[in-house]
C-alpha atoms as a PDB file:
ATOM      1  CA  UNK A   1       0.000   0.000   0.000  1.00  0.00           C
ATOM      2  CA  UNK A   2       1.438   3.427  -0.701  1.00  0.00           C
ATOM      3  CA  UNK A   3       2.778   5.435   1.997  1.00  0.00           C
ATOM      4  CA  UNK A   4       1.179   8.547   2.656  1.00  0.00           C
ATOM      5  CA  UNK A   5       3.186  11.992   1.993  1.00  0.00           C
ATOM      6  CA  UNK A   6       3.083  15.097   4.248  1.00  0.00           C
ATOM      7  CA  UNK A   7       0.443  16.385   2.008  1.00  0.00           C
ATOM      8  CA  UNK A   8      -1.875  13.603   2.173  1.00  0.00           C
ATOM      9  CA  UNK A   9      -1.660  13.742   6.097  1.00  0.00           C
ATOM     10  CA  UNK A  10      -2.557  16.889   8.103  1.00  0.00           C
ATOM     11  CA  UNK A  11      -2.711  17.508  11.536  1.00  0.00           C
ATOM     12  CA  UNK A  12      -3.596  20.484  14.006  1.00  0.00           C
ATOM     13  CA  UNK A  13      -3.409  21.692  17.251  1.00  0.00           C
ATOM     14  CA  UNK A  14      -6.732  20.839  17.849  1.00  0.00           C
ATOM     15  CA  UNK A  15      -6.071  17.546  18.027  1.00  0.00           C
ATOM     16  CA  UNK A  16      -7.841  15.844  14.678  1.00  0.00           C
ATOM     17  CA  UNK A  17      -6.655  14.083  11.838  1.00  0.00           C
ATOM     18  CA  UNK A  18      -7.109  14.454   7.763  1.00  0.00           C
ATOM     19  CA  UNK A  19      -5.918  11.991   5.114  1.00  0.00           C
ATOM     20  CA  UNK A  20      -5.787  13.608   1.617  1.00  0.00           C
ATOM     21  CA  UNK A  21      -7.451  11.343  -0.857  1.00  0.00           C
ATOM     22  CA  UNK A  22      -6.252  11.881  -4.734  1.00  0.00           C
ATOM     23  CA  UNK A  23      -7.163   9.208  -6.793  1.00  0.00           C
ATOM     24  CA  UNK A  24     -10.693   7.227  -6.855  1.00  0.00           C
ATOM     25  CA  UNK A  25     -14.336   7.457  -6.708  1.00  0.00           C
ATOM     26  CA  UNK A  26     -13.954   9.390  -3.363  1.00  0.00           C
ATOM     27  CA  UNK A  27     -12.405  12.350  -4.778  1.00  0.00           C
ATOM     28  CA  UNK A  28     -13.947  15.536  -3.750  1.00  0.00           C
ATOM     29  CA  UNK A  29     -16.111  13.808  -0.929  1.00  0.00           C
ATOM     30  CA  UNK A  30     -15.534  14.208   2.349  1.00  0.00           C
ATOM     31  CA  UNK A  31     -16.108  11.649   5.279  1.00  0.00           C
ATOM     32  CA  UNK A  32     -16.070  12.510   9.200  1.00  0.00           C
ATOM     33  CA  UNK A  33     -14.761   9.493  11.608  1.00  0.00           C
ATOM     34  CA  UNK A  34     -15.945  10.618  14.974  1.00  0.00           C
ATOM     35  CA  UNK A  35     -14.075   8.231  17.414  1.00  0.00           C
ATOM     36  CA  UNK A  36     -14.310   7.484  21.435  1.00  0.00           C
ATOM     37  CA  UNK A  37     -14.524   4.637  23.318  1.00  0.00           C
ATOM     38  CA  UNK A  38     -12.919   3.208  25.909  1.00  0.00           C
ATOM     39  CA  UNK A  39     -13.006  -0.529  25.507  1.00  0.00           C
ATOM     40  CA  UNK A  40     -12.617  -1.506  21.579  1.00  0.00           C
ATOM     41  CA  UNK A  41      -9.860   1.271  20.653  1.00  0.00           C
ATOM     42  CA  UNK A  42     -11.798   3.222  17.731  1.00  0.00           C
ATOM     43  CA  UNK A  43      -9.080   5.889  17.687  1.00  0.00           C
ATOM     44  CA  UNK A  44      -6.981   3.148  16.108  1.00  0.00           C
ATOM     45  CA  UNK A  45      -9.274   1.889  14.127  1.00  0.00           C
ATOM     46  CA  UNK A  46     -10.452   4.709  12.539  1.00  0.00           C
ATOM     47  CA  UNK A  47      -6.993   6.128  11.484  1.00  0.00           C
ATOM     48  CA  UNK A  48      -6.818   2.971   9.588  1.00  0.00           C
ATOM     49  CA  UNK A  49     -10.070   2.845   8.240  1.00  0.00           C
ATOM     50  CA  UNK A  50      -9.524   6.206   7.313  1.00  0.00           C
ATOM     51  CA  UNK A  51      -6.363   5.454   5.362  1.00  0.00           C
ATOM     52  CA  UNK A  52      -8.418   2.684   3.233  1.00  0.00           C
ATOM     53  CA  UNK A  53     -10.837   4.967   2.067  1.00  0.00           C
ATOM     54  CA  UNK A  54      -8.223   7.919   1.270  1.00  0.00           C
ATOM     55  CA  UNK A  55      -5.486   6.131  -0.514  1.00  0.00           C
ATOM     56  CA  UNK A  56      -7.809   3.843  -1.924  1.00  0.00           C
ATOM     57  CA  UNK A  57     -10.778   5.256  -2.572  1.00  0.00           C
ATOM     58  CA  UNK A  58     -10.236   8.830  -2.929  1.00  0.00           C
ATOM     59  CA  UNK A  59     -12.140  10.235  -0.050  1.00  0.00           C
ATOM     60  CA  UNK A  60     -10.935  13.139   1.782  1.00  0.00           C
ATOM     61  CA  UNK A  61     -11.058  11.723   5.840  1.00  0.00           C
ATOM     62  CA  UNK A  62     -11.059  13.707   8.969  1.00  0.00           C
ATOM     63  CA  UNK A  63     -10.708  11.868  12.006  1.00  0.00           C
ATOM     64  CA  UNK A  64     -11.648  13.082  15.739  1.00  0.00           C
ATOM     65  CA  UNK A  65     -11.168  11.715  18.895  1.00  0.00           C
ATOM     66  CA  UNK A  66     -11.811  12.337  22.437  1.00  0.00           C
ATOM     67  CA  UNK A  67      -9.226  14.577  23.849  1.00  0.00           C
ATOM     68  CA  UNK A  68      -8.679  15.179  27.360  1.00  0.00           C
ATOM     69  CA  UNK A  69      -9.168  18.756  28.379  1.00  0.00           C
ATOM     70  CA  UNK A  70      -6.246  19.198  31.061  1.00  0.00           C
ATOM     71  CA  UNK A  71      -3.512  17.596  28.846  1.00  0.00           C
ATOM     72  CA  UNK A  72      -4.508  17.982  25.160  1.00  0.00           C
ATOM     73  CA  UNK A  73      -3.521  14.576  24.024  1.00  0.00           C
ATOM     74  CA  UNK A  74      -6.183  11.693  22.519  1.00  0.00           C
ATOM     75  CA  UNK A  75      -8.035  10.082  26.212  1.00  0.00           C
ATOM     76  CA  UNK A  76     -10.653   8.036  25.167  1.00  0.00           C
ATOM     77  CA  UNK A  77     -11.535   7.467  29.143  1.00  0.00           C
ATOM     78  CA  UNK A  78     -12.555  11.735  28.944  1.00  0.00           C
ATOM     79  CA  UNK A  79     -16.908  10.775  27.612  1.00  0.00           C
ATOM     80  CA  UNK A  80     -17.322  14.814  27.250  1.00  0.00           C
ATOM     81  CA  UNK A  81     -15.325  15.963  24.665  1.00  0.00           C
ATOM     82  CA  UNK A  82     -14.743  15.440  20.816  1.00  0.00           C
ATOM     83  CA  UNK A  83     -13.179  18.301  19.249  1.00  0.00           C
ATOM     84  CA  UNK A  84     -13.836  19.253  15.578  1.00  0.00           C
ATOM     85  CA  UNK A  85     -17.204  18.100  15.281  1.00  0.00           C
ATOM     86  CA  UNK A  86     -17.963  21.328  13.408  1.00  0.00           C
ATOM     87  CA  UNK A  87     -16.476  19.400  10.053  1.00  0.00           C
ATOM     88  CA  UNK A  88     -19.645  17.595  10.134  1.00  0.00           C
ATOM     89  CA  UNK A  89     -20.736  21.023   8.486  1.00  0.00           C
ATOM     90  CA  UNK A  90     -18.979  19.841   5.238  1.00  0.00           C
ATOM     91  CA  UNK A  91     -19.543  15.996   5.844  1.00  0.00           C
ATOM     92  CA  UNK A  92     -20.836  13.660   2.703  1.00  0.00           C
ATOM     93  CA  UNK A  93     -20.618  11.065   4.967  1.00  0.00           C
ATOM     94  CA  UNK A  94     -20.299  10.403   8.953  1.00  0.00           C
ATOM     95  CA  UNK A  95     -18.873   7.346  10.533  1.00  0.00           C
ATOM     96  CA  UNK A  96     -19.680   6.949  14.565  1.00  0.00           C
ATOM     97  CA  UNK A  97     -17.899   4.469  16.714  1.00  0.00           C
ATOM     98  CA  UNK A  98     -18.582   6.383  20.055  1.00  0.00           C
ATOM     99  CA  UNK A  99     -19.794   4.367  23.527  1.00  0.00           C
ATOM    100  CA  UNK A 100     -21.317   6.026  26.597  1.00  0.00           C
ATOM    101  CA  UNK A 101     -20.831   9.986  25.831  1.00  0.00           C
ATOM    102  CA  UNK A 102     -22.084  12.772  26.806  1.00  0.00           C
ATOM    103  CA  UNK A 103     -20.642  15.527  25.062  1.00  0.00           C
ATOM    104  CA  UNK A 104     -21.362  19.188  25.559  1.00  0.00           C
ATOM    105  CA  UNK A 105     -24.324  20.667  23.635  1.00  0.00           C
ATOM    106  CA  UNK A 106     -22.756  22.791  21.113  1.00  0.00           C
ATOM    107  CA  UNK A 107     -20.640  19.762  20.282  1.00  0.00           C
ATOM    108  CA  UNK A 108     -23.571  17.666  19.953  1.00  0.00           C
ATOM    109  CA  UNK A 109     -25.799  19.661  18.137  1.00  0.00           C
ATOM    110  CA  UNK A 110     -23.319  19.444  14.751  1.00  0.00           C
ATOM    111  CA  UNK A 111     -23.836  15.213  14.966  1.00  0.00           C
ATOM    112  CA  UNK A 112     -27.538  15.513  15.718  1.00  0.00           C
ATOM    113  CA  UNK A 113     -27.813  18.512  12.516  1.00  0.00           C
ATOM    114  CA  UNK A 114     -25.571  15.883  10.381  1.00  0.00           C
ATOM    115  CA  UNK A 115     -28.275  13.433  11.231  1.00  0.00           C
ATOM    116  CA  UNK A 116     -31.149  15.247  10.082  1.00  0.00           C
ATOM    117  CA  UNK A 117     -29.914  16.461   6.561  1.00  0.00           C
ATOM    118  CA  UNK A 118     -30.241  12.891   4.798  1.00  0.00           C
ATOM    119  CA  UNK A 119     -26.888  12.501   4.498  1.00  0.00           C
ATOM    120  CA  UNK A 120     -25.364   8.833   5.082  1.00  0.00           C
ATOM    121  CA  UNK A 121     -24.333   7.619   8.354  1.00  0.00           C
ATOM    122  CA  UNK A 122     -22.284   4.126   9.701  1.00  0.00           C
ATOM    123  CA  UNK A 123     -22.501   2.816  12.921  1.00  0.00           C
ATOM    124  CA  UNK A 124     -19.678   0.678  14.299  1.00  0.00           C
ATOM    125  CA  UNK A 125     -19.506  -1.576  16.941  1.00  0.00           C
ATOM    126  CA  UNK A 126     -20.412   0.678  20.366  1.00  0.00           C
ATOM    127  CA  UNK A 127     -22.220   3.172  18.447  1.00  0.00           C
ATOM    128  CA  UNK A 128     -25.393   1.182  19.257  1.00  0.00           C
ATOM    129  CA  UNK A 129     -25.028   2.783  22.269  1.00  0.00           C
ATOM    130  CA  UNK A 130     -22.944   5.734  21.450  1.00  0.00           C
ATOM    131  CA  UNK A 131     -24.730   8.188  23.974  1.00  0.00           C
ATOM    132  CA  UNK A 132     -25.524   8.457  27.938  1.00  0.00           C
ATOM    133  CA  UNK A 133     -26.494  11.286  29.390  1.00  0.00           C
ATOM    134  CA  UNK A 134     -25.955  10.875  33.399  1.00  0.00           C
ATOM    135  CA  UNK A 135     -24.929  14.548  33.837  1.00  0.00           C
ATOM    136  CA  UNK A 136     -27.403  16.787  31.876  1.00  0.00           C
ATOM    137  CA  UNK A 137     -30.788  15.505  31.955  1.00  0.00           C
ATOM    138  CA  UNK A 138     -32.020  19.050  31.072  1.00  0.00           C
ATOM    139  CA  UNK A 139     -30.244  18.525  27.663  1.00  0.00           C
ATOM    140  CA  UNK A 140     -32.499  18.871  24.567  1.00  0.00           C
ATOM    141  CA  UNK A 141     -30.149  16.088  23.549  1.00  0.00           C
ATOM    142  CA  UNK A 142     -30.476  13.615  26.356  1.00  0.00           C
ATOM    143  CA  UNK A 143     -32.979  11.842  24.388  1.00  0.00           C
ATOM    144  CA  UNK A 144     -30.500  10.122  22.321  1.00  0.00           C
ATOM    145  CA  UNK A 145     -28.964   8.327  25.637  1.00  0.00           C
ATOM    146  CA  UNK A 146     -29.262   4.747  24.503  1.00  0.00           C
ATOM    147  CA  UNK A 147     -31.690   3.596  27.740  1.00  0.00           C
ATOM    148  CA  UNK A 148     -34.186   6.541  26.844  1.00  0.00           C
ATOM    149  CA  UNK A 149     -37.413   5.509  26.933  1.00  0.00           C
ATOM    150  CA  UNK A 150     -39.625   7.967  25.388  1.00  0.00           C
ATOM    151  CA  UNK A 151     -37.269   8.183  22.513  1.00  0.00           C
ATOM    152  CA  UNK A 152     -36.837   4.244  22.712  1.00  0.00           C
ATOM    153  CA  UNK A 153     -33.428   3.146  22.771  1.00  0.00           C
ATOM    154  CA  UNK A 154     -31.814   6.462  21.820  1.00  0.00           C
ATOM    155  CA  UNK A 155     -29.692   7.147  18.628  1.00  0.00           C
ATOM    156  CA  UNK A 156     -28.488   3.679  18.643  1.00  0.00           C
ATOM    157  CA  UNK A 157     -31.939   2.464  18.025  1.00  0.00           C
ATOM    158  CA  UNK A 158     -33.622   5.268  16.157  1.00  0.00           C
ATOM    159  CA  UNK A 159     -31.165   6.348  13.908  1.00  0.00           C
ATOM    160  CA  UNK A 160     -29.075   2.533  13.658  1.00  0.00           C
ATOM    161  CA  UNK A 161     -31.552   0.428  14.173  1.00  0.00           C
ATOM    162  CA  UNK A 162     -30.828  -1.159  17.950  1.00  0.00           C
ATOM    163  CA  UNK A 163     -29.636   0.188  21.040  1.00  0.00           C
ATOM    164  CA  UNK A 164     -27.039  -1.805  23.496  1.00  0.00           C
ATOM    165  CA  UNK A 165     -28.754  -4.808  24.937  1.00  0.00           C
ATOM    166  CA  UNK A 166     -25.974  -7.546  26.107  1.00  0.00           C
ATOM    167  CA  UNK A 167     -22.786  -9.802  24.703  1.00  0.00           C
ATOM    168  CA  UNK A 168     -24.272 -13.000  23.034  1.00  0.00           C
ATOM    169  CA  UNK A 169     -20.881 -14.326  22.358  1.00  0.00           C
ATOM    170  CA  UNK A 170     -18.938 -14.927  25.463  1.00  0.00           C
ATOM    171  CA  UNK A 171     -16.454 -11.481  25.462  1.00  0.00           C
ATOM    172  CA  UNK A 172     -12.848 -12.265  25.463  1.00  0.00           C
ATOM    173  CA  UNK A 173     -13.479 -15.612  24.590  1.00  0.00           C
ATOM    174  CA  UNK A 174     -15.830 -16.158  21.689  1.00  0.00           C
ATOM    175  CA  UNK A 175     -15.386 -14.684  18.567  1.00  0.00           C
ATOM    176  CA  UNK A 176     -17.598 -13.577  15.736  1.00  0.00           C
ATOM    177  CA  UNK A 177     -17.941 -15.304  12.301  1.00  0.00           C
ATOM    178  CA  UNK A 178     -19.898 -13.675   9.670  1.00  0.00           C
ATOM    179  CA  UNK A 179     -22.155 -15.469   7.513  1.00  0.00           C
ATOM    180  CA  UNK A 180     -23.629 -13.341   4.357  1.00  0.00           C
ATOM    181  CA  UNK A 181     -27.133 -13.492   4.478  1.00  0.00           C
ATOM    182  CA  UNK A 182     -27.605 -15.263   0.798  1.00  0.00           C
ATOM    183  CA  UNK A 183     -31.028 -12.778  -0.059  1.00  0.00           C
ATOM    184  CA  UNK A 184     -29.069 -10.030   0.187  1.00  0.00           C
ATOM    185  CA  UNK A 185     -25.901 -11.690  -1.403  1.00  0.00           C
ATOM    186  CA  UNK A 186     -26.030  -9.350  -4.456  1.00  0.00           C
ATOM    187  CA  UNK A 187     -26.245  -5.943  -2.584  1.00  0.00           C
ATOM    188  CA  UNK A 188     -22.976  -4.027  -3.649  1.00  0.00           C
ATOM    189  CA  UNK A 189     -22.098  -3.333   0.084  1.00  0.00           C
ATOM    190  CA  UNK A 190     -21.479  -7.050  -0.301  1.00  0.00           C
ATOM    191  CA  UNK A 191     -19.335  -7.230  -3.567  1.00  0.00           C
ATOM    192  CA  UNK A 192     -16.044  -8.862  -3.295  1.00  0.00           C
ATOM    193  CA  UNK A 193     -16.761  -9.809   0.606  1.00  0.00           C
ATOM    194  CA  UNK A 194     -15.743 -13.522   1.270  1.00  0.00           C
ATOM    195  CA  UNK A 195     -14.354 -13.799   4.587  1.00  0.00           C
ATOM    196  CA  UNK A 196     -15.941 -11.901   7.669  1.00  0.00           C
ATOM    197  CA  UNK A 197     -14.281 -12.885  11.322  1.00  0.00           C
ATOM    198  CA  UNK A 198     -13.367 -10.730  14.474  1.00  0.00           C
ATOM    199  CA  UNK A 199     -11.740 -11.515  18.003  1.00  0.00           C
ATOM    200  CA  UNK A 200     -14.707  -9.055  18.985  1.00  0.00           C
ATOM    201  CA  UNK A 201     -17.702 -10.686  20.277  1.00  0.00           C
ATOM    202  CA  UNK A 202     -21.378 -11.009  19.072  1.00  0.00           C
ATOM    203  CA  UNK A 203     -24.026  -8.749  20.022  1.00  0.00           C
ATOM    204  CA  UNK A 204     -27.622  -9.630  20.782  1.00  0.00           C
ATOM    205  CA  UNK A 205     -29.627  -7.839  18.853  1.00  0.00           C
ATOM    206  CA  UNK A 206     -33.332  -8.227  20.093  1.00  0.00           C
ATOM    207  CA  UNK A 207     -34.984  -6.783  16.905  1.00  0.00           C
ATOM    208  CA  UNK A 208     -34.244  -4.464  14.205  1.00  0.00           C
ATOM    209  CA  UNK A 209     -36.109  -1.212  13.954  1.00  0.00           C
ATOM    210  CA  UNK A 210     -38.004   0.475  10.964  1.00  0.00           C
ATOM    211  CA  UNK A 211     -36.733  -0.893   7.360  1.00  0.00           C
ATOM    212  CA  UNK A 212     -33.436  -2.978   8.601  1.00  0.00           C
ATOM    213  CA  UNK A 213     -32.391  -5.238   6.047  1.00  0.00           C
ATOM    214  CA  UNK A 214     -29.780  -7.915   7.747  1.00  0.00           C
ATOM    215  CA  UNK A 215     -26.637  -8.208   5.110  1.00  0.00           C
ATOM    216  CA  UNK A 216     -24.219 -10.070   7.681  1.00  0.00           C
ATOM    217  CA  UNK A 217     -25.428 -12.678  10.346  1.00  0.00           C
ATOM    218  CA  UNK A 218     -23.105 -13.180  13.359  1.00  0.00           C
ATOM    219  CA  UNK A 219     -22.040 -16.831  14.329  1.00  0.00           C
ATOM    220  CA  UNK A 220     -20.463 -17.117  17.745  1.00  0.00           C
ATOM    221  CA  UNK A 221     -17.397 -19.545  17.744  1.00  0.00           C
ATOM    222  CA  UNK A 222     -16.362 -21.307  20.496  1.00  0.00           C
ATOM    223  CA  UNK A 223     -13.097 -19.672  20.844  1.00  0.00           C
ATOM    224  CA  UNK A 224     -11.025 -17.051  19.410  1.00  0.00           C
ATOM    225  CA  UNK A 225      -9.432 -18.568  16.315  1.00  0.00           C
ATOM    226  CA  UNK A 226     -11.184 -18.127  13.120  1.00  0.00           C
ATOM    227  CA  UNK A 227     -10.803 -22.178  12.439  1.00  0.00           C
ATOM    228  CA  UNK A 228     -12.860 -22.554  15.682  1.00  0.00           C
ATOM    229  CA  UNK A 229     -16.496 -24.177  15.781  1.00  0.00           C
ATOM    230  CA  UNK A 230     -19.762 -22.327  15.682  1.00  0.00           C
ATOM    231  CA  UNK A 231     -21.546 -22.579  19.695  1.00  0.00           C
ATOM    232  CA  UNK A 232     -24.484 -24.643  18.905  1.00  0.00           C
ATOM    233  CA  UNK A 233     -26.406 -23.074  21.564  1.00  0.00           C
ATOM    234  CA  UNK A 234     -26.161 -20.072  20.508  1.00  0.00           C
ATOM    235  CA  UNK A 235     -28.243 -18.464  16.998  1.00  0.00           C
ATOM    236  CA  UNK A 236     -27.355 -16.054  15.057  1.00  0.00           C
ATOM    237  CA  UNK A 237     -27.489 -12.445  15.475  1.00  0.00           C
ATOM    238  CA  UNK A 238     -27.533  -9.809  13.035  1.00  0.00           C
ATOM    239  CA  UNK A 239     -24.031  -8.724  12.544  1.00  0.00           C
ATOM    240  CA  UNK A 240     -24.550  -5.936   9.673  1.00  0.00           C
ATOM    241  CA  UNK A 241     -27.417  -4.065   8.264  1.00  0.00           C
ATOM    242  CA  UNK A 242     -28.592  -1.309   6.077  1.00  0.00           C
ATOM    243  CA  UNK A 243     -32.185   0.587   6.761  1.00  0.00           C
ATOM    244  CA  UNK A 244     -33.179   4.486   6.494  1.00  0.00           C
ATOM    245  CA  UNK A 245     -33.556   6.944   9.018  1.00  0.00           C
ATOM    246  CA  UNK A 246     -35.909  10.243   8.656  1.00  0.00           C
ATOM    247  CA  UNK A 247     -35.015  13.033  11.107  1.00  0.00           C
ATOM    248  CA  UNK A 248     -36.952  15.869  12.212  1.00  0.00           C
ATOM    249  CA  UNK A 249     -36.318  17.841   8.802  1.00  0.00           C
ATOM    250  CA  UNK A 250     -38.071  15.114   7.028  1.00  0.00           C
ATOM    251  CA  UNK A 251     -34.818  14.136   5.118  1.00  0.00           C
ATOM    252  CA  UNK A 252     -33.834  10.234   4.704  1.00  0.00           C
ATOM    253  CA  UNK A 253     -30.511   9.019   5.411  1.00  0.00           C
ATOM    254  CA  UNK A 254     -29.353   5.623   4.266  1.00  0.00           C
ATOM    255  CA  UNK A 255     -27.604   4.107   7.013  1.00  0.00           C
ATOM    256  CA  UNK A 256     -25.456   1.356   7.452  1.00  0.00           C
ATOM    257  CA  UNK A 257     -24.602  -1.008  11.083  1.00  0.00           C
ATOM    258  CA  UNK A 258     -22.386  -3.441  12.067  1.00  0.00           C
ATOM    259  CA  UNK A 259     -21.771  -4.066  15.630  1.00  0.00           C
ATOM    260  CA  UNK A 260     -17.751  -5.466  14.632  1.00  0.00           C
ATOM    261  CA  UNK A 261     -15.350  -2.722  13.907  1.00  0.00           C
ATOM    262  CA  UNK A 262     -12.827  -3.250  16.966  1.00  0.00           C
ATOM    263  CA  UNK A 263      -9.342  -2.309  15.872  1.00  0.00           C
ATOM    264  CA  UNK A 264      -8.243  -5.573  16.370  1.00  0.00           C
ATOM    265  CA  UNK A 265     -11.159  -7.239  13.335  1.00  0.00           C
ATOM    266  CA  UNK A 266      -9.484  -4.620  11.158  1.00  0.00           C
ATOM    267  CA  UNK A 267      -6.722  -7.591  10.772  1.00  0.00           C
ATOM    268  CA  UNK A 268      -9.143 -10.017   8.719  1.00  0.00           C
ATOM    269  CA  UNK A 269      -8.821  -8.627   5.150  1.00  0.00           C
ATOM    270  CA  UNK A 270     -12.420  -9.969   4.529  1.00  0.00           C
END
């Protein structure tokens, strides 16, 4: 893969990250990777993914993180801050891995206006529950925590299509195969795919909101080798999806889910 120059790579003082895309069908689009969690290290995986899509695809990527106040350097532990959100502004496309934040309002409000525009959206991994408000119940945003009940399940459910409900596979010590669901075999999000595994566990997924189409189902294995044995007693989950989300400006986004995406599944080519 080619190495990227100083002028495909930029970085600032505010602490987020662009890759310069030149060549591909990504060329003049621009894609937002907002990353922070604290368990499946998403500002690793993003950079990568990130890379993919620029020096492969074209795109122009800008990656955030969370960024600890005091010290200025990437913390994903810090669940209030994500600098640079505004480049949602210019976004043709936003990727979310987030899990359990509660970011300020003004920073919110640019990934809840992203939202309602009709612009495309992918959830990975913790994004199912990418929001929890514990601090600011007063927020006109708290509805997206993914335990709200008037808003049911949050963003994660509304906007992805489920909210955080529990590990199916054992964590740490079942792993996920994915099995292409064969009527959706076709779809071009598919094309090429042959090989889905990740160290990262199964989610259960109790049932899919709105228009969810499954494209992946998740096999548990009984251990964390991809040559390992599917757990008979446990079915298959959903593992990837696509459905459509209308916000409050009456604009549809297509949306894509997968609850893999853990740094460590970026290792299976697929």
């Amino acid at each position: 893969m080619e190495k990227l120059n100083s002028e495909s790579q930029e970085s600032n003082e505010n602490h987020w990250i662009t890759y310069q895309g030149h060549q591909g069908s990504g060329v003049d689009k621009h894609i937002v990777l907002v990353s922070g969690d604290e368990e499946y290290r998403s500002e690793e995986a993003l950079p990568m993914l990130a890379k993919i899509l620029a020096i492969r695809h074209g795109f122009k990527c800008t990656v955030l993180f969370a960024i600890d106040t005091e010290t200025g350097i990437i913390n994903p532990e810090n669940q209030t801050s994500i600098p640079g959100l505004h480049h949602l502004e210019t976004a043709d496309m936003m990727i979310l891995f987030t899990r359990f934040r509660e970011l300020p309002d003004q920073q919110m409000k640019y990934i809840i206006d992203y939202t309602n525009q009709g612009k495309p959206i992918m959830g990975l991994r913790t994004a199912t529950h990418a929001f929890n408000y514990t601090r600011n119940l007063q927020s006109p945003y708290a509805k997206y925590d993914f335990k709200n009940e008037d808003f049911s399940g949050g963003y994660g459910r509304q906007v992805l299509g489920e909210t955080w409900i529990n590990h199916h596979g054992h964590h740490g010590k079942e792993s996920a195969r994915g099995i292409i669901n064969e009527e959706m075999a076709t779809h071009p999000i598919l094309q090429s795919v042959q090989d889905i595994w990740g160290p990262s566990d199964v989610y259960t997924v109790n049932k899919l909101t709105g228009d969810a189409q499954v494209l992946v189902w998740g096999q548990v294995l009984v251990g964390m080798e991809p040559s390992d044995t599917p757990n008979p007693d446990k079915p298959k989950m959903p593992l990837a999806w696509i459905k459509t989300y209308t916000g409050d400006a009456r604009k549809t986004s297509r949306v894509f889910c997968t609850t893999m995406g853990a740094s460590v599944d970026l290792e299976n080519e697929g």
